[in-house]
PDB file of N, CA and C in Angstrom:
ATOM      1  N   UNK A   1      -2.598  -4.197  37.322  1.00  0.00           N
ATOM      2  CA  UNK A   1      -2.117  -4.910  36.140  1.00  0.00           C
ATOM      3  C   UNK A   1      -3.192  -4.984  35.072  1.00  0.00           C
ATOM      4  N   UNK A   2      -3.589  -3.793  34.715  1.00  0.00           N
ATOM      5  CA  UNK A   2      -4.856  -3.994  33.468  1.00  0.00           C
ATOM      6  C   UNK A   2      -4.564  -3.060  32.900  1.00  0.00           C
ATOM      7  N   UNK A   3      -4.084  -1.794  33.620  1.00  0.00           N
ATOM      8  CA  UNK A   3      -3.834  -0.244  32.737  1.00  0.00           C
ATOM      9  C   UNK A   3      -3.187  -0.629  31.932  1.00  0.00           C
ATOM     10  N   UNK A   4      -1.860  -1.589  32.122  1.00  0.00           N
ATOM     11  CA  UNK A   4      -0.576  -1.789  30.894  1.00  0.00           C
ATOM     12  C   UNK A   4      -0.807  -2.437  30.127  1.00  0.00           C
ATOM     13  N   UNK A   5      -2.190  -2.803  29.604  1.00  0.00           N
ATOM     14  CA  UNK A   5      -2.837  -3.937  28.746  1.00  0.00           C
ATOM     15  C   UNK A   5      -3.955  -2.852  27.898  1.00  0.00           C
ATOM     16  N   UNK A   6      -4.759  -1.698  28.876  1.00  0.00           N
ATOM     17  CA  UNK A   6      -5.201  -0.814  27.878  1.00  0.00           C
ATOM     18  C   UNK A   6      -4.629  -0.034  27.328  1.00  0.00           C
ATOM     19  N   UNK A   7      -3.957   0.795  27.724  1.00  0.00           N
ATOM     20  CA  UNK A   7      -2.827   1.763  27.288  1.00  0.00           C
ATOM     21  C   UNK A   7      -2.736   1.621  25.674  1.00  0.00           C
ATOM     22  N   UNK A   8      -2.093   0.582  25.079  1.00  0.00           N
ATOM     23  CA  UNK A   8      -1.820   0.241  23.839  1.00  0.00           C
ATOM     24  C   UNK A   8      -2.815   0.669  22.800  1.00  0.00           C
ATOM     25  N   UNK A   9      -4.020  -0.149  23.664  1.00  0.00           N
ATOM     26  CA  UNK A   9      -5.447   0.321  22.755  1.00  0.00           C
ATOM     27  C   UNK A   9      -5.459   1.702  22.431  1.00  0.00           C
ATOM     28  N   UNK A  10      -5.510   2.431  23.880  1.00  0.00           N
ATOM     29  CA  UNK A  10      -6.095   3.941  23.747  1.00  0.00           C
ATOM     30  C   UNK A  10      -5.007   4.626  22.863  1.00  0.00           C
ATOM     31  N   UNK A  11      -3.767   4.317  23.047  1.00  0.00           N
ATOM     32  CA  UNK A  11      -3.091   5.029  21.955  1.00  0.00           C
ATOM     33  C   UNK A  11      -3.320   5.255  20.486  1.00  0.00           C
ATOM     34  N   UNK A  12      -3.775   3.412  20.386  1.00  0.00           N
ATOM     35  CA  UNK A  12      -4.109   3.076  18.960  1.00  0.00           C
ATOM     36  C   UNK A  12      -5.751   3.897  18.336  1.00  0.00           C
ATOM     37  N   UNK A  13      -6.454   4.236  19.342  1.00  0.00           N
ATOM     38  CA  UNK A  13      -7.665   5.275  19.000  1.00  0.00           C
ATOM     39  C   UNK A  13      -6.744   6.431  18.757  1.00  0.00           C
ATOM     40  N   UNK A  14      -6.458   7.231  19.508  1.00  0.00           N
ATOM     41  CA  UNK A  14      -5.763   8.119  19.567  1.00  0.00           C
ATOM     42  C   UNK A  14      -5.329   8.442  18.262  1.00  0.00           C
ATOM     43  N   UNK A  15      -4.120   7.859  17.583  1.00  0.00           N
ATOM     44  CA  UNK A  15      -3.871   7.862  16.391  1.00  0.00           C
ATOM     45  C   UNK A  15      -5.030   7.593  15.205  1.00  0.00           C
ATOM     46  N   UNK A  16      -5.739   6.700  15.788  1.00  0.00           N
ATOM     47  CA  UNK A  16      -7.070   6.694  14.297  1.00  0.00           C
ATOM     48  C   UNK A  16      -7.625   7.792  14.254  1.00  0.00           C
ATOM     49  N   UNK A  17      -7.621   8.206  15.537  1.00  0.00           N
ATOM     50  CA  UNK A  17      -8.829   9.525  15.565  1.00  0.00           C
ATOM     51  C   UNK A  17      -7.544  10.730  14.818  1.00  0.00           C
ATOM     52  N   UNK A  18      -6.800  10.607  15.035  1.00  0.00           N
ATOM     53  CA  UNK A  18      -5.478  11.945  14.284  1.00  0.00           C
ATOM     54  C   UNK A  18      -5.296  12.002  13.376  1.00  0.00           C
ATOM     55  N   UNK A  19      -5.301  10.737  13.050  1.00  0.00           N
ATOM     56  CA  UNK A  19      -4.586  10.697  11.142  1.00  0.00           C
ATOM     57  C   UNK A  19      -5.808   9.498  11.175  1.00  0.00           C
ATOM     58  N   UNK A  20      -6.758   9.548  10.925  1.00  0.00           N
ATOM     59  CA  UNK A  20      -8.006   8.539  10.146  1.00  0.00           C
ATOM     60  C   UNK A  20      -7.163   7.571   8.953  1.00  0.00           C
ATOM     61  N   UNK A  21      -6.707   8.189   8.214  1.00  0.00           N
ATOM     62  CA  UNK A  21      -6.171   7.407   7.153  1.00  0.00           C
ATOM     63  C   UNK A  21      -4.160   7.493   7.505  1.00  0.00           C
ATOM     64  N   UNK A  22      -3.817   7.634   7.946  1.00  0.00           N
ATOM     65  CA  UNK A  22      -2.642   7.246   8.265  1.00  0.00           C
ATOM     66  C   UNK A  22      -2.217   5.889   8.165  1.00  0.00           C
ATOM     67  N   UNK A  23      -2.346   5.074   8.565  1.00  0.00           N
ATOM     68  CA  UNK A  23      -2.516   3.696   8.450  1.00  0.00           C
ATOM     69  C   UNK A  23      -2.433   3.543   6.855  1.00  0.00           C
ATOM     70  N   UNK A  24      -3.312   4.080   6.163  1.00  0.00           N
ATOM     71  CA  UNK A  24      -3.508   3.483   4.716  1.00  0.00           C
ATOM     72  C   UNK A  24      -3.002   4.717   3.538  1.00  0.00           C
ATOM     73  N   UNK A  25      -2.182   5.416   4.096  1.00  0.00           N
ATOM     74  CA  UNK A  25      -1.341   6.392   3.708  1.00  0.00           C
ATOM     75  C   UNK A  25      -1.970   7.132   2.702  1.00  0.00           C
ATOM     76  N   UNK A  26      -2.055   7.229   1.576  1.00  0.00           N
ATOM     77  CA  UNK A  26      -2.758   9.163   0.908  1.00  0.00           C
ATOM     78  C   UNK A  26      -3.986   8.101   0.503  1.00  0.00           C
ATOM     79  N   UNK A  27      -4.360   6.896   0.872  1.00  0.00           N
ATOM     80  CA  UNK A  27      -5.604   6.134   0.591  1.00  0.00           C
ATOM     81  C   UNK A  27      -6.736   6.749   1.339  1.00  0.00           C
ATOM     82  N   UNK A  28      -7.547   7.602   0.650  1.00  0.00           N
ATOM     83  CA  UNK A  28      -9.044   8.364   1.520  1.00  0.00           C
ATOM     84  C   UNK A  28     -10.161   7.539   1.736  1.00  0.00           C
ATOM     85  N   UNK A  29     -10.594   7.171   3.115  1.00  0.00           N
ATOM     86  CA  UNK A  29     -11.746   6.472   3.142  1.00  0.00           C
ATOM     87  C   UNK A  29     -12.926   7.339   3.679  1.00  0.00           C
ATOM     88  N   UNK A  30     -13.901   7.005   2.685  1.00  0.00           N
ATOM     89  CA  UNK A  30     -15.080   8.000   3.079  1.00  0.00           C
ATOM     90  C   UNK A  30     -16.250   6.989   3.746  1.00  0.00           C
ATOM     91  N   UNK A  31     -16.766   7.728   4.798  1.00  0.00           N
ATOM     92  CA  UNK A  31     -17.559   6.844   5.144  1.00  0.00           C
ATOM     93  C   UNK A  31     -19.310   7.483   5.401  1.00  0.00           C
ATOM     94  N   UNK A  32     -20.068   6.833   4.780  1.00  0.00           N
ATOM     95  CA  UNK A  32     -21.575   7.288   4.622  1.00  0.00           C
ATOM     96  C   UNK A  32     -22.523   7.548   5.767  1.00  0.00           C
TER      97      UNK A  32
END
């Protein structure tokens, strides 16, 4: 009973790491 509590997370990397700016739609964040 812990996998079904990370799961969510790792997806949610998953997607940041795919679409970086997805979330904040044609908004480009550059980072230094």
């Amino acid at each position: 009973p812990g996998l079904a509590t990370v799961i969510p997370y790792v997806v949610l990397v998953l997607i940041l790491l795919v679409r970086p700016y997805g979330i904040f739609g044609e908004t480009r964040i550059e980072r230094v």
